[in-house]
Protein backbone atom coordinates (compact mmCIF):
# COMPACT_ATOMS: atom_id res chain seq x y z
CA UNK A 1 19.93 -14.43 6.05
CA UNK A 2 16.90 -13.26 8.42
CA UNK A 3 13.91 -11.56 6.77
CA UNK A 4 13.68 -7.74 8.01
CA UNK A 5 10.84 -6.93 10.10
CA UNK A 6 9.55 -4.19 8.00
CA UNK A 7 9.30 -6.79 4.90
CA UNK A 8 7.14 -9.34 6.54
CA UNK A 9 5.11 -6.67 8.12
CA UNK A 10 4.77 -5.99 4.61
CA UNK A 11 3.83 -8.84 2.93
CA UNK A 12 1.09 -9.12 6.16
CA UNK A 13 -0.33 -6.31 4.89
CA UNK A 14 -0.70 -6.91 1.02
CA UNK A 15 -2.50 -10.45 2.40
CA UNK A 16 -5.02 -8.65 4.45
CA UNK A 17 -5.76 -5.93 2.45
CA UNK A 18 -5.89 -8.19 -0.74
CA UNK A 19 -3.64 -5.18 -2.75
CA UNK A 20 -0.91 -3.71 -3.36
CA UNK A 21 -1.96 -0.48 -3.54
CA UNK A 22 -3.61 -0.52 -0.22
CA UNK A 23 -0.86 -1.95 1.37
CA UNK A 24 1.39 0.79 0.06
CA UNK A 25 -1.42 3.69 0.75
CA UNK A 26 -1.47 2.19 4.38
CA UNK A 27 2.15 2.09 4.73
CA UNK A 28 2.61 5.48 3.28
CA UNK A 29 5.45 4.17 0.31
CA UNK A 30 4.68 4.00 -3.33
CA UNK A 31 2.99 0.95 -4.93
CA UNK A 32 6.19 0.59 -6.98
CA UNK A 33 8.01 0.23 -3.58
CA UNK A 34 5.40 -2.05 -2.02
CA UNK A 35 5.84 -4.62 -4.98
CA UNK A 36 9.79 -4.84 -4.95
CA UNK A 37 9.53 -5.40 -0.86
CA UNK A 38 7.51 -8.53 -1.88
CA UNK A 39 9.53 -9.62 -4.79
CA UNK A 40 12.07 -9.60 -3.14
CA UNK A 41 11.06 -11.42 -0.29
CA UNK A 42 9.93 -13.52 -3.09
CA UNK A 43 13.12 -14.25 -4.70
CA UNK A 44 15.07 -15.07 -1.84
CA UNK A 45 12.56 -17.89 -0.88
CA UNK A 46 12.54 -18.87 -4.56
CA UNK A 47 9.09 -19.09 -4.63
CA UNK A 48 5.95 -17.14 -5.23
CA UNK A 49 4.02 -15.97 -2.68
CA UNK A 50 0.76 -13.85 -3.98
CA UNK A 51 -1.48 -15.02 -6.62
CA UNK A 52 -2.26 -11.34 -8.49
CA UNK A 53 -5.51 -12.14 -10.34
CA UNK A 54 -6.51 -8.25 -11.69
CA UNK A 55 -6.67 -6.29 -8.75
CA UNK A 56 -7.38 -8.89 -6.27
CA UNK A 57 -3.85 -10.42 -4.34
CA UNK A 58 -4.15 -13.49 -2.87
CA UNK A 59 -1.87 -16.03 -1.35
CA UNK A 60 -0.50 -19.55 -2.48
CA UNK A 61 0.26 -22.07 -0.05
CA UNK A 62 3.43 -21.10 0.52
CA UNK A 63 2.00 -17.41 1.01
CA UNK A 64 -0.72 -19.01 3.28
CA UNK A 65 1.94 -20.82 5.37
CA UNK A 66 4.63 -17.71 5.43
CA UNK A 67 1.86 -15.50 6.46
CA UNK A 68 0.53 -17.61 9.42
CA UNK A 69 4.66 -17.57 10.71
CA UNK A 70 5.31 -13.85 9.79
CA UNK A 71 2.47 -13.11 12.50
CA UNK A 72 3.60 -15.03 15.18
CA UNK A 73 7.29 -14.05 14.54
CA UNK A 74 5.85 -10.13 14.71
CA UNK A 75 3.41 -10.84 17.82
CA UNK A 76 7.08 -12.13 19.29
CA UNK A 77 8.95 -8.66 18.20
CA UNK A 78 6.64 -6.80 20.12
CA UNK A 79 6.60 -9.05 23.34
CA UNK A 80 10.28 -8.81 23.35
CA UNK A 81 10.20 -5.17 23.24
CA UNK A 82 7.50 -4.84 25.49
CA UNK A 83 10.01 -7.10 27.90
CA UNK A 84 13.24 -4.70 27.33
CA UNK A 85 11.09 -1.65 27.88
CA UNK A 86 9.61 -2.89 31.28
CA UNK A 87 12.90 -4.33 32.04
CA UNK A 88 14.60 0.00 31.34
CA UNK A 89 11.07 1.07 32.80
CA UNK A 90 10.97 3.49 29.27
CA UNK A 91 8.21 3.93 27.24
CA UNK A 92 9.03 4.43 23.93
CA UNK A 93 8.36 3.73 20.37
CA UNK A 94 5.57 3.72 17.64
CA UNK A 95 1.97 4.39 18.93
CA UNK A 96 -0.39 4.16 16.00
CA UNK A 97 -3.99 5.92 16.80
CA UNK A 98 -7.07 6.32 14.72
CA UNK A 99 -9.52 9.25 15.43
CA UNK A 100 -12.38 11.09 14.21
CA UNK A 101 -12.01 14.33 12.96
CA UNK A 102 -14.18 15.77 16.43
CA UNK A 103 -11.55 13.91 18.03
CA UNK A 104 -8.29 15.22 16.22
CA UNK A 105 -8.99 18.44 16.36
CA UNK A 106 -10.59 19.94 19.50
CA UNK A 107 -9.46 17.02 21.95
CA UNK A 108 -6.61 15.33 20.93
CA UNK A 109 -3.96 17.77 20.71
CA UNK A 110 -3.56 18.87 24.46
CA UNK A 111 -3.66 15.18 25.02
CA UNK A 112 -0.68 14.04 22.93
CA UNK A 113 1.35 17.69 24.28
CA UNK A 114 1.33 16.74 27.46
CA UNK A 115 1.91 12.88 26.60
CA UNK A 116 4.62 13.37 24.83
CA UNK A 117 6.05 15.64 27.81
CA UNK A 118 5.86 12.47 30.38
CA UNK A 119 7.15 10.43 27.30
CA UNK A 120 9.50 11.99 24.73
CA UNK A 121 10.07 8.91 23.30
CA UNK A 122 6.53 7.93 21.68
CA UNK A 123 6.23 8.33 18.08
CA UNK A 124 2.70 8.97 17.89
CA UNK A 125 1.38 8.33 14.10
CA UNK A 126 -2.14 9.61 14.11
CA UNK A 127 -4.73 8.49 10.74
CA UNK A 128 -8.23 10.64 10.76
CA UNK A 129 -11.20 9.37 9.65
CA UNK A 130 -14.20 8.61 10.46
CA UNK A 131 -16.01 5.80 12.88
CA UNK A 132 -16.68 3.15 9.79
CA UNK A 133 -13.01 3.49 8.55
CA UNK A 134 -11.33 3.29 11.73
CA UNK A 135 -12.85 0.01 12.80
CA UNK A 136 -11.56 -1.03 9.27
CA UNK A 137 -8.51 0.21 10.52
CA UNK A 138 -8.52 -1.79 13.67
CA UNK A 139 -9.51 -4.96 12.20
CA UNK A 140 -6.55 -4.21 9.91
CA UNK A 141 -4.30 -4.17 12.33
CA UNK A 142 -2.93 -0.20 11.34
CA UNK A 143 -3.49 0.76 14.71
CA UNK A 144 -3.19 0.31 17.78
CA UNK A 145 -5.70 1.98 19.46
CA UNK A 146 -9.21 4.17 17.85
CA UNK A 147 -10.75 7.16 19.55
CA UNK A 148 -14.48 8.13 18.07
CA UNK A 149 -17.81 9.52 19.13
CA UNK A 150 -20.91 8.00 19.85
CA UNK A 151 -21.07 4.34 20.49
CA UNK A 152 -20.18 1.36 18.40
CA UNK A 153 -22.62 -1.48 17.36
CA UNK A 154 -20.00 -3.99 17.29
CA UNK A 155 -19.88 -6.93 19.50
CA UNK A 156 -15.94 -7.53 18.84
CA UNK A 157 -15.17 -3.56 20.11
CA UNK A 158 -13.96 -3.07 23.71
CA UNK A 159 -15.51 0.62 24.71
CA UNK A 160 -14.54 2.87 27.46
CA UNK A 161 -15.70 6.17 27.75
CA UNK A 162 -13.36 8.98 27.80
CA UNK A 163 -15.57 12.32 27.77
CA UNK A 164 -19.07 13.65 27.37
CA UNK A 165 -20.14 15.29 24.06
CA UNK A 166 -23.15 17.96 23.85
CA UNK A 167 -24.97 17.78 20.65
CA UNK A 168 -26.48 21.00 19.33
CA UNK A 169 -28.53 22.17 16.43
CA UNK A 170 -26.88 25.62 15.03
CA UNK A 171 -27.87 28.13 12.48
CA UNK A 172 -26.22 31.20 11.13
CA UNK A 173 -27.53 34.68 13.14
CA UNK A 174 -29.56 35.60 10.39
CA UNK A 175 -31.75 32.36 10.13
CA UNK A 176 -35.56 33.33 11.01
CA UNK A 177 -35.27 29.91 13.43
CA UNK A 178 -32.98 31.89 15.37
CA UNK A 179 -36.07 33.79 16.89
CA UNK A 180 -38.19 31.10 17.80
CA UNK A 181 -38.22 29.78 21.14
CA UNK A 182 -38.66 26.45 20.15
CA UNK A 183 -38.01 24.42 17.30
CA UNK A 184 -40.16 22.07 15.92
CA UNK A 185 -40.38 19.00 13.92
CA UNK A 186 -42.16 21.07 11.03
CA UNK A 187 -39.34 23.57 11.06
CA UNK A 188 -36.38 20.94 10.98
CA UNK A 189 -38.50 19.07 8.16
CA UNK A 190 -38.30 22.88 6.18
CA UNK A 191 -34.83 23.77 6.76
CA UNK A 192 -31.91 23.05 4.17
CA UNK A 193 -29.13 20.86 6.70
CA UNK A 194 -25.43 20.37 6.22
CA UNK A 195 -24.80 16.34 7.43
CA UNK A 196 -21.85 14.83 8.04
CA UNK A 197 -20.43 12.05 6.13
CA UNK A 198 -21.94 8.86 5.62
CA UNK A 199 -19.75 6.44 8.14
CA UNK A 200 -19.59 8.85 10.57
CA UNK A 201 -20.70 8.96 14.68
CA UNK A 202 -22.27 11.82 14.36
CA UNK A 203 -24.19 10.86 11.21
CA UNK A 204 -25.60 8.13 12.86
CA UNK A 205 -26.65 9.89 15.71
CA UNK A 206 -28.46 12.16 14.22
CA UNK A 207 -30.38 9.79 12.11
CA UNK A 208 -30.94 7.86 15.57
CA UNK A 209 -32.29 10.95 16.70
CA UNK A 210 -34.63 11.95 13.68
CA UNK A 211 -36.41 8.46 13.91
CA UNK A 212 -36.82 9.38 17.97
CA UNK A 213 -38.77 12.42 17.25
CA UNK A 214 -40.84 10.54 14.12
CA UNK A 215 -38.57 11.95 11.13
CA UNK A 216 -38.25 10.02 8.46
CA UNK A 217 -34.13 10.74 7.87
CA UNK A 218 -35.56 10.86 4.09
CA UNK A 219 -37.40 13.69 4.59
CA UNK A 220 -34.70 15.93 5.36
CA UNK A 221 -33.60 18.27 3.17
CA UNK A 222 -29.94 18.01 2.45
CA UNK A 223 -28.22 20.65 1.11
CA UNK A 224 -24.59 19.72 1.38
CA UNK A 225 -22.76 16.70 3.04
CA UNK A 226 -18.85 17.08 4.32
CA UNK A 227 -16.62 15.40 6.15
CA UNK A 228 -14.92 17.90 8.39
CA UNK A 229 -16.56 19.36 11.48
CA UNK A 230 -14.99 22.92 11.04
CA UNK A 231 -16.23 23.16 7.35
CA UNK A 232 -19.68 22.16 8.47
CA UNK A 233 -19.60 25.12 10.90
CA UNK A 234 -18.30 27.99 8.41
CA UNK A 235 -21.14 26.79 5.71
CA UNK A 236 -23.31 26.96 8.56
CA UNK A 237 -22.23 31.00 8.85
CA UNK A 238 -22.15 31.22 5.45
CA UNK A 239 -26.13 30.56 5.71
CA UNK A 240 -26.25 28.02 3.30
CA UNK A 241 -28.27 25.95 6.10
CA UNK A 242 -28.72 24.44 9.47
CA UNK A 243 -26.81 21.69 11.20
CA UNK A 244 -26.19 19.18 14.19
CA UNK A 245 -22.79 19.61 15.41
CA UNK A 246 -20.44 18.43 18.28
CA UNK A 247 -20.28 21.75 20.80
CA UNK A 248 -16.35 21.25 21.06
CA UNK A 249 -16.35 22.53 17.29
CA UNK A 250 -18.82 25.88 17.70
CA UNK A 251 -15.94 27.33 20.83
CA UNK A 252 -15.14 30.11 19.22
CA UNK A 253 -17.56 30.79 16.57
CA UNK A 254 -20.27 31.24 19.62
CA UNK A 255 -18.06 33.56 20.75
CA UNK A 256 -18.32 35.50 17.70
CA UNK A 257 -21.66 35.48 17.77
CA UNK A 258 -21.39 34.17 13.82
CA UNK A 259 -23.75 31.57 14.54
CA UNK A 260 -26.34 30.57 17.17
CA UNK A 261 -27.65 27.73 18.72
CA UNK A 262 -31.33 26.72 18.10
CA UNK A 263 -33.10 25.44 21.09
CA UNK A 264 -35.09 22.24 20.82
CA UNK A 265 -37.77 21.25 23.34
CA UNK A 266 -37.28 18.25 25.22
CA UNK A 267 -33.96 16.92 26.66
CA UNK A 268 -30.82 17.95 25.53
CA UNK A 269 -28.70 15.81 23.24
CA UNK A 270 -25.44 14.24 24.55
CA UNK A 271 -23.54 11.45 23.43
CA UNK A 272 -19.84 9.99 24.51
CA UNK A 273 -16.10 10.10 23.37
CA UNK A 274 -15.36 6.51 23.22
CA UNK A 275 -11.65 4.95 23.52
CA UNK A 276 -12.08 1.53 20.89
CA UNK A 277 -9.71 -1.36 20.87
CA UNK A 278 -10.17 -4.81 20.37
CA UNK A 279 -8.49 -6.59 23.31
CA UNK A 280 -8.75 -5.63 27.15
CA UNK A 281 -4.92 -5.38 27.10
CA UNK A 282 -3.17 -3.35 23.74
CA UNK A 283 -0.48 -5.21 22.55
CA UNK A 284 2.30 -2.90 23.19
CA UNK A 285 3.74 -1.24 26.31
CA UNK A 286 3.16 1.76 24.96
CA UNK A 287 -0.59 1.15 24.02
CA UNK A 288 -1.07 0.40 27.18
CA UNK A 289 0.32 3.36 28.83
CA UNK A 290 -1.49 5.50 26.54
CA UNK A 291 -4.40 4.52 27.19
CA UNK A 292 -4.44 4.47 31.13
CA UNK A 293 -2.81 7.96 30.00
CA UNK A 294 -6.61 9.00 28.15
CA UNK A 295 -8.82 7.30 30.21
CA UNK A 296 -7.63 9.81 33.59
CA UNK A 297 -7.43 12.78 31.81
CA UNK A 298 -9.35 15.76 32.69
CA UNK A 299 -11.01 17.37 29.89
CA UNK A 300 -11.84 20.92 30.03
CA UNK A 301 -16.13 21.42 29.02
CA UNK A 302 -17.03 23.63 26.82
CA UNK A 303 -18.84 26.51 27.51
């Protein structure tokens, strides 16, 4: 009897992520659900595959050895589908994507509308996170293709630049900065800041910038750290303090004149939308057609 793709693509993923729980968190099933796909791959083997020491999972031999053939036998599923669907000239099928939050929100969904109206037949599964986790993700395996800001100091990453990104320093109307002409080193040193994540593009960009203008990163004053752009922004009205932020997520609340953006002498701060992968060809059809799709699309600037 043939092992079912979805169990071998399984047990691949319990081996690389060294867990069951993971696995299953990765795979979006329960852990409970996770182990019986291995047992019983297990029993109908009749032998054990996974060492599970504690938390850690490892593989025996026989793991070892039916790991090494599950991912040939699954790099040869998806070059036989790639065949049939050049062969019917249809793109179709699963498209997994990872993205920053930036990303997913303000840029991503006019991109997959009018995808998915030249291709009906993508099933795009989307995971957001941030930079650090989705070259995790990549590595992993989980996706197919990662979409982040600012660039990547990793020699393994293929980049290729997809948009520009403005990066601006905002402050809710009532903050005295807001007068000022200028802003200086002094004042950015004295102001309470909302950061983003650790892990994140834009995190690391500011910090870049900081040690550019001789600021110690340490010396900052942090008053709150989050991990979604949009949040950032509404504790930034709330006046709770001042932040760098991507000017895709401030559309609508300059508009409202809610918040305002502080100007800083010298050049202004820009930074790229970056499409990551780890090969100069995706492995699927539809990878590939996706991301030929990205890298000609016009995005619209804001304001």
């Amino acid at each position: 009897m043939p092992m079912e793709d979805h169990r071998l693509k399984a047990f691949c993923l319990v081996v690389e992520m060294k867990s069951f729980s993971k696995a299953a968190e990765a795979k979006f099933i329960t852990q409970s659900a996770m182990s019986h796909l291995i047992k019983n791959l297990e029993d109908e083997l009749g032998v054990n595959l996974l060492n599970r020491l504690g938390k850690t999972v490892t593989p025996t031999p026989a793991g070892r050895l039916l790991y090494n053939q599950a991912k040939r036998i699954l790099e040869e599923y998806k070059t036989m589908g790639d065949d049939i669907y050049n062969l019917v000239r249809k793109i179709k099928g699963p498209l997994s994507i990872g993205a920053s939050t930036t990303v997913a929100v303000y840029l991503l969904p006019q991109v997959f509308y009018d995808f998915s109206k030249n291709y009906p037949e993508a099933q795009i599964h989307l995971s957001v996170s941030n930079t650090e986790k989705i070259l995790n993700e990549l590595f992993q395996g989980t996706i197919d293709i990662g979409i982040v800001e600012g660039n990547v100091k990793d020699a393994r990453i293929i980049l290729e630049e997809i948009a520009d990104d403005e990066i601006v320093l905002i402050a809710s109307d009532d903050n005295p900065l807001t007068r000022k002409k200028h802003v200086t080193s002094q004042d950015l040193v004295s102001q309470p800041f909302i950061m983003p994540e650790a892990g994140s593009g834009l995190r690391e960009f500011i910090y870049d910038f900081l040690h550019d203008i001789k600021i110690d990163p340490t010396e900052i004053k942090i008053a709150m750290t989050l991990g979604n752009p949009e949040l950032i922004v509404q504790m930034v009205q709330s006046g709770i303090g001042i932040s760098f932020v991507s000017k895709w997520s401030i559309f609508k609340t300059i508009k409202e004149g809610t918040i305002k953006i502080l100007q800083m002498s010298g050049k202004r701060l820009y930074r790229k939308f970056y499409l990551i992968s780890l090969y100069n060809e995706p492995s699927t059809l539809i990878a590939k057609t996706f991301r030929e799709f990205v890298k000609g699309y016009r995005f619209f600037i804001p304001f």
